[in-house]
Protein backbone atom coordinates (compact mmCIF):
# COMPACT_ATOMS: atom_id res chain seq x y z
CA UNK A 1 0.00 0.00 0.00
CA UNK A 2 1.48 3.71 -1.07
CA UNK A 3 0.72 5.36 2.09
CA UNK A 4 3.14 8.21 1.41
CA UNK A 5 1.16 8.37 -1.86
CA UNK A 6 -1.53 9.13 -0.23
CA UNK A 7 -0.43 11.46 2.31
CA UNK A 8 0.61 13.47 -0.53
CA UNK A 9 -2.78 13.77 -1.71
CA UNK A 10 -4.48 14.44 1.23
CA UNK A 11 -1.77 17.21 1.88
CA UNK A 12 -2.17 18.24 -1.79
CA UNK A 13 -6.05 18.05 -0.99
CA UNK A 14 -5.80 20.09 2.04
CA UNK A 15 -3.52 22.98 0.56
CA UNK A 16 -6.24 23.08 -2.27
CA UNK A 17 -9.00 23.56 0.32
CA UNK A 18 -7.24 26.50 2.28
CA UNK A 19 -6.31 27.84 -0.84
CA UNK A 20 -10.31 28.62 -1.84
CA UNK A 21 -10.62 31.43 0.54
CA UNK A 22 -13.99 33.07 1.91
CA UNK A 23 -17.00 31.22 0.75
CA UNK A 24 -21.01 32.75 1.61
CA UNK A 25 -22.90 30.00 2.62
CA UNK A 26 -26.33 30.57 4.31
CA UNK A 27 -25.53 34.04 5.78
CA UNK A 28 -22.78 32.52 7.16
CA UNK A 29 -19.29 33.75 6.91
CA UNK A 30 -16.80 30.43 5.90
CA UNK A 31 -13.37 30.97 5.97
CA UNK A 32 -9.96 29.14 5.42
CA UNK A 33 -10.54 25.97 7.80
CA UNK A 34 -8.36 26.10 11.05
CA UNK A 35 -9.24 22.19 12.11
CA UNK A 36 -5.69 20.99 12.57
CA UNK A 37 -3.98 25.03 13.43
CA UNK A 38 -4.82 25.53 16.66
CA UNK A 39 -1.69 26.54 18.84
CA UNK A 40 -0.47 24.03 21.34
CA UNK A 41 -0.02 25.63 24.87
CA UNK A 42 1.49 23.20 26.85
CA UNK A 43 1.77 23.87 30.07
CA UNK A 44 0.34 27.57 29.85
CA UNK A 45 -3.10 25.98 29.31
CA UNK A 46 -3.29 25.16 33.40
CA UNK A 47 -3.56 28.38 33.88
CA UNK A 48 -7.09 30.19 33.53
CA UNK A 49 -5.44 33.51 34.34
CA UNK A 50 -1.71 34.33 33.33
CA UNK A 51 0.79 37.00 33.35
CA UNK A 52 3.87 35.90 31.35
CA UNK A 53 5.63 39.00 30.98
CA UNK A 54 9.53 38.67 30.93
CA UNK A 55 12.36 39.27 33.45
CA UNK A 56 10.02 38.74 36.05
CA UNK A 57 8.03 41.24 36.11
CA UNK A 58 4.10 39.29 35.49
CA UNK A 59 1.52 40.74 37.48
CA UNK A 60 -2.05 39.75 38.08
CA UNK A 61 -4.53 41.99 39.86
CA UNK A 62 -8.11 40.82 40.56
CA UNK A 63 -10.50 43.36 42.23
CA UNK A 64 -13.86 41.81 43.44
CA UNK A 65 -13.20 38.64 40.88
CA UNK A 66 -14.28 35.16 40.50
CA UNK A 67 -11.41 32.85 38.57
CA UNK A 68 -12.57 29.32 37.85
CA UNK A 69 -8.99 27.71 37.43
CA UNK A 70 -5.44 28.51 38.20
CA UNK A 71 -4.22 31.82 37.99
CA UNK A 72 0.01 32.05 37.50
CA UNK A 73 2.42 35.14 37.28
CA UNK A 74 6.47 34.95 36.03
CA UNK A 75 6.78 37.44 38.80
CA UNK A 76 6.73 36.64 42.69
CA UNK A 77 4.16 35.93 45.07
CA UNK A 78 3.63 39.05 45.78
CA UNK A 79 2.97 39.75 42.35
CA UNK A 80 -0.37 38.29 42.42
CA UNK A 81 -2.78 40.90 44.22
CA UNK A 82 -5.84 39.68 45.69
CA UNK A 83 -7.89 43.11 46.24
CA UNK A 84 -9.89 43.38 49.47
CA UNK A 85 -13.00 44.36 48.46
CA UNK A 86 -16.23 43.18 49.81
CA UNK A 87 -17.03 40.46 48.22
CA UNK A 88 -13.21 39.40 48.37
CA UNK A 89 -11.76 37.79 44.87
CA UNK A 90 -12.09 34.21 44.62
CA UNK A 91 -9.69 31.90 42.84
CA UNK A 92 -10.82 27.99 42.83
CA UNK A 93 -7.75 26.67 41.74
CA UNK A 94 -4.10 27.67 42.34
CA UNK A 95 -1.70 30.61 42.72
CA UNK A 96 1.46 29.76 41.13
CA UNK A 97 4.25 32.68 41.33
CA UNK A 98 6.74 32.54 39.55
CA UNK A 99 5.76 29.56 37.04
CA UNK A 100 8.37 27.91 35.71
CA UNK A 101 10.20 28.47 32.86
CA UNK A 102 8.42 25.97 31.03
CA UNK A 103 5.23 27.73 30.65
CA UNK A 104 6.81 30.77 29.86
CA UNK A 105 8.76 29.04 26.81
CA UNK A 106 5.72 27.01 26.10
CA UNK A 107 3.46 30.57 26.40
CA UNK A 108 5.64 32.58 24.07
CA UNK A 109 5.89 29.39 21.44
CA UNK A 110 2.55 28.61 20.93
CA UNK A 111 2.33 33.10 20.71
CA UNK A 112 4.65 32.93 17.66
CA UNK A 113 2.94 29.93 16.50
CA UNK A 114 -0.39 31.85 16.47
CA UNK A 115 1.16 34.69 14.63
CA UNK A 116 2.31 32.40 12.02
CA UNK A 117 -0.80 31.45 10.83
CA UNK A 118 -1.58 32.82 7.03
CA UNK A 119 -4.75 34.54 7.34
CA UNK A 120 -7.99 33.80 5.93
CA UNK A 121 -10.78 36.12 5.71
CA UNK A 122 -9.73 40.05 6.64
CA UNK A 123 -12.24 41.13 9.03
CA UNK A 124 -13.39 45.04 9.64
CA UNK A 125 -15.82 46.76 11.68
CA UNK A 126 -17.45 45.91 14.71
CA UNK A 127 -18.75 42.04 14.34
CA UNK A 128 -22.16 43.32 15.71
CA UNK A 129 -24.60 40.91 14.17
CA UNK A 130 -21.90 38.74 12.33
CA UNK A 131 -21.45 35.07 12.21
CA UNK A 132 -18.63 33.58 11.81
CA UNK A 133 -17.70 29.59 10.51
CA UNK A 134 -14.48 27.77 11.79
CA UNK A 135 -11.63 29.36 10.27
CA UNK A 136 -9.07 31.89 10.30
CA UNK A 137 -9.80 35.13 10.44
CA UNK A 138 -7.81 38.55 11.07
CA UNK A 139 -8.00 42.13 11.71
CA UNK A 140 -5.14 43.89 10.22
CA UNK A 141 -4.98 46.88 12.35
CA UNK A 142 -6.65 46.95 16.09
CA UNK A 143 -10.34 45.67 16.28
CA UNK A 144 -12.87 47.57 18.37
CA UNK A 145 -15.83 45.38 19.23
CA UNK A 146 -19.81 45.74 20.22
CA UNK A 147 -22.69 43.62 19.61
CA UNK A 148 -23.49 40.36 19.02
CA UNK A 149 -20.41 37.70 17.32
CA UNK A 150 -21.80 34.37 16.83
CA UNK A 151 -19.68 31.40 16.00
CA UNK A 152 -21.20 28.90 14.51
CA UNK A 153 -19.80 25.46 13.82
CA UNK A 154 -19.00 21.78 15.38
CA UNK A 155 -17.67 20.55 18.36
CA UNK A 156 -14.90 20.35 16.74
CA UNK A 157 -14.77 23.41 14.69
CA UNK A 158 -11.97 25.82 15.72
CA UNK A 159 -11.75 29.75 15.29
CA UNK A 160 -8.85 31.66 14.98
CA UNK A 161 -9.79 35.38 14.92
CA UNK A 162 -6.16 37.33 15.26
CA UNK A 163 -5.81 41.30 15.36
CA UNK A 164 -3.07 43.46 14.42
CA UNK A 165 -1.67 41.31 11.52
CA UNK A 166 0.05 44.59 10.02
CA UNK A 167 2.31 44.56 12.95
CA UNK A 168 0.56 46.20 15.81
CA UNK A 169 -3.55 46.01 16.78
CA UNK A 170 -5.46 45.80 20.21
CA UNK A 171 -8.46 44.13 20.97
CA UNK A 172 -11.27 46.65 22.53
CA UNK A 173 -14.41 45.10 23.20
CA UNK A 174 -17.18 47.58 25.20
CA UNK A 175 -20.63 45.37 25.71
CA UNK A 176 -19.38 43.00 23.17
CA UNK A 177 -21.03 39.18 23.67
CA UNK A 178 -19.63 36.36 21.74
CA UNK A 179 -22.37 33.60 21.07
CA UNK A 180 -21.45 29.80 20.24
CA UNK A 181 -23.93 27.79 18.16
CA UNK A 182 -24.05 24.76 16.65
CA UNK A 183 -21.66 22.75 19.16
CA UNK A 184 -19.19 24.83 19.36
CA UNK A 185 -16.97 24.80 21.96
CA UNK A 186 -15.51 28.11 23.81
CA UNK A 187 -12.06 26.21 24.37
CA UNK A 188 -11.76 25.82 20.66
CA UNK A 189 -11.81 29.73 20.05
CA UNK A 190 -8.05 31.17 20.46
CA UNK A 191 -7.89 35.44 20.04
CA UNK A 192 -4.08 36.71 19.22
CA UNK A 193 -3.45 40.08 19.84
CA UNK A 194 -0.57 42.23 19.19
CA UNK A 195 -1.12 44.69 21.23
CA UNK A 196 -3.56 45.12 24.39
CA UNK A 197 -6.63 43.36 25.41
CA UNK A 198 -9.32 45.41 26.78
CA UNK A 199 -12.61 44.55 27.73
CA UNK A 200 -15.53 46.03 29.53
CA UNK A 201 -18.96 44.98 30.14
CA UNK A 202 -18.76 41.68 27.93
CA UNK A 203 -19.49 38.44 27.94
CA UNK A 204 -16.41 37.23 26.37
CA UNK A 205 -15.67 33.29 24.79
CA UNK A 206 -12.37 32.50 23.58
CA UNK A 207 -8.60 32.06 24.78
CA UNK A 208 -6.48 35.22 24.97
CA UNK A 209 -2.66 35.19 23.26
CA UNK A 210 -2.03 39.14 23.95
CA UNK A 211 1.40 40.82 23.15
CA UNK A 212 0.72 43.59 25.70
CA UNK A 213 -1.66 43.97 28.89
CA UNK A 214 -4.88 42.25 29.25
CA UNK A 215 -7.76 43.90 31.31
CA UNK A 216 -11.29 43.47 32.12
CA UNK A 217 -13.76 45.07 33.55
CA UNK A 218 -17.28 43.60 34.13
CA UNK A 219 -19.04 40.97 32.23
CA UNK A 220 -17.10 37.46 31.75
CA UNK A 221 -14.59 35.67 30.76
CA UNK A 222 -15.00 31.92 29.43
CA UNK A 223 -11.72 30.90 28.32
CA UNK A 224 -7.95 31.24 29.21
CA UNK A 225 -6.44 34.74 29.27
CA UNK A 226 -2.74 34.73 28.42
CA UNK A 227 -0.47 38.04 28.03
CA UNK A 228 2.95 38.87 27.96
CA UNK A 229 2.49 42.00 30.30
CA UNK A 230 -0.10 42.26 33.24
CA UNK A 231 -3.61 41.05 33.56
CA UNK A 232 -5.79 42.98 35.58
CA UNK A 233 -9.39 42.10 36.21
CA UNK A 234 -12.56 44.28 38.16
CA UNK A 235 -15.38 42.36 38.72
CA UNK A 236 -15.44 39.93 36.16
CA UNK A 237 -15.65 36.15 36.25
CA UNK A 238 -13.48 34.09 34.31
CA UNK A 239 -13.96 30.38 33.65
CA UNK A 240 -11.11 28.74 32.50
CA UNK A 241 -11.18 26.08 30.05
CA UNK A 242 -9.18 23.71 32.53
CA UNK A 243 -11.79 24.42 35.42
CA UNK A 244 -12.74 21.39 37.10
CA UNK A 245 -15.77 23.06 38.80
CA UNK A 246 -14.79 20.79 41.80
CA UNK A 247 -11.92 22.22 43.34
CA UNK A 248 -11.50 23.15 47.00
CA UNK A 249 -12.23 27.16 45.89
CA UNK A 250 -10.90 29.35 48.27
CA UNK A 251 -10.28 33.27 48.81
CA UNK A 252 -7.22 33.25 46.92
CA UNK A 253 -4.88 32.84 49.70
């Protein structure tokens, strides 16, 4: 049997298929499929909430905040502030400060590995009322986003939406909701950024790769949020797509 025969054709298949682009089908935006693309985190996907910034100096800062999963900073202890507000900030999983070198490495590879993705469909405007198929899609500058994003596709459809392909972008999103239909899954939904993340008053769905600072305020947060500078977060609740749901919880001590 020529199996290297036919890995050639399915390769030869495959290239083919990304090469056809943005397709309309049912009001539904298809682009380049990102099925086998997604980056692999490694050991940065234990962590619902981390600040990866180099030399040390990751910070995380939760104000009146409710993280489902592990939250990690490559600076000290100390690095990770708990604010004491009233209803304190409540992590259910670990505080890990400084993580190790590995998940910094593993953090900034599967970064680069996002960025290397060829683009599919160029995206503009605000995604209000859009619907988007698995695929890749990008922003080329920053992306400021309101409305209603739905992603519709399979369990095991996967979006790749990255912003600031021309070099620099951030991500603003201001009562922004992102909607998955179909059986899709929020885990399966990875954001790179080159710039800032900034969101307020959103119900956010999708794992966070951010060159710069990510912040919240309000709304949630169902995925992993990953940056190379700090993350701070007000009031917001972040589920993290390792979150057993069964932990011990705890007040973040």
């Amino acid at each position: 049997m020529n199996t290297l025969g036919k890995s050639n054709k399915h390769t030869h298949l495959t290239t083919l298929a990304l090469a056809l682009g943005l397709i309309i089908m049912g009001g539904v935006v298809q682009a380049k499929p990102a099925t086998n693309i997604a980056p692999l985190l490694g050991s940065a996907s234990n962590f619902a909430v981390l600040s990866a910034a180099p030399d040390a100096l990751g910070a995380v800062t939760l104000t009146n905040s409710t993280v489902n999963g592990n939250v990690g900073s490559s600076g000290p202890m100390v690095s990770v502030v708990l604010t004491e507000t009233l209803p304190e900030s409540t992590i259910t999983g670990a505080i890990i400060a400084p993580v190790s070198t590995k998940v910094l490495t593993d953090f900034n590879k599967a970064y680069n590995a996002l960025a290397a993705v060829r683009c599919g469909t160029v995206l503009t405007g605000t995604l209000a009322g859009v619907t988007l198929a698995p695929g890749v899609y990008c922003f080329e500058t920053a992306a400021e986003l309101t409305g209603v994003l739905t992603l519709d596709g399979p369990a095991n459809g996967i979006w790749i939406i990255k912003i600031g392909t021309s070099g620099t972008g951030a991500l603003t999103g201001t009562n922004f909701s992102v909607v998955m239909a179909g059986g899709g899954q929020p885990c399966n939904v990875y954001w790179g950024v080159s710039d800032a993340a900034t969101l307020t008053d959103s119900a956010f769905v999708g794992t966070i790769l951010a060159g710069a600072a990510i912040t919240t305020t309000g709304g949630t947060f169902t995925g992993n949020a990953l940056a190379k500078a700090g993350v701070t977060m007000t009031d917001t609740t972040v589920t993290g797509c390792n979150a057993t749901g069964g932990g011990k919880g705890g007040k973040g001590r």
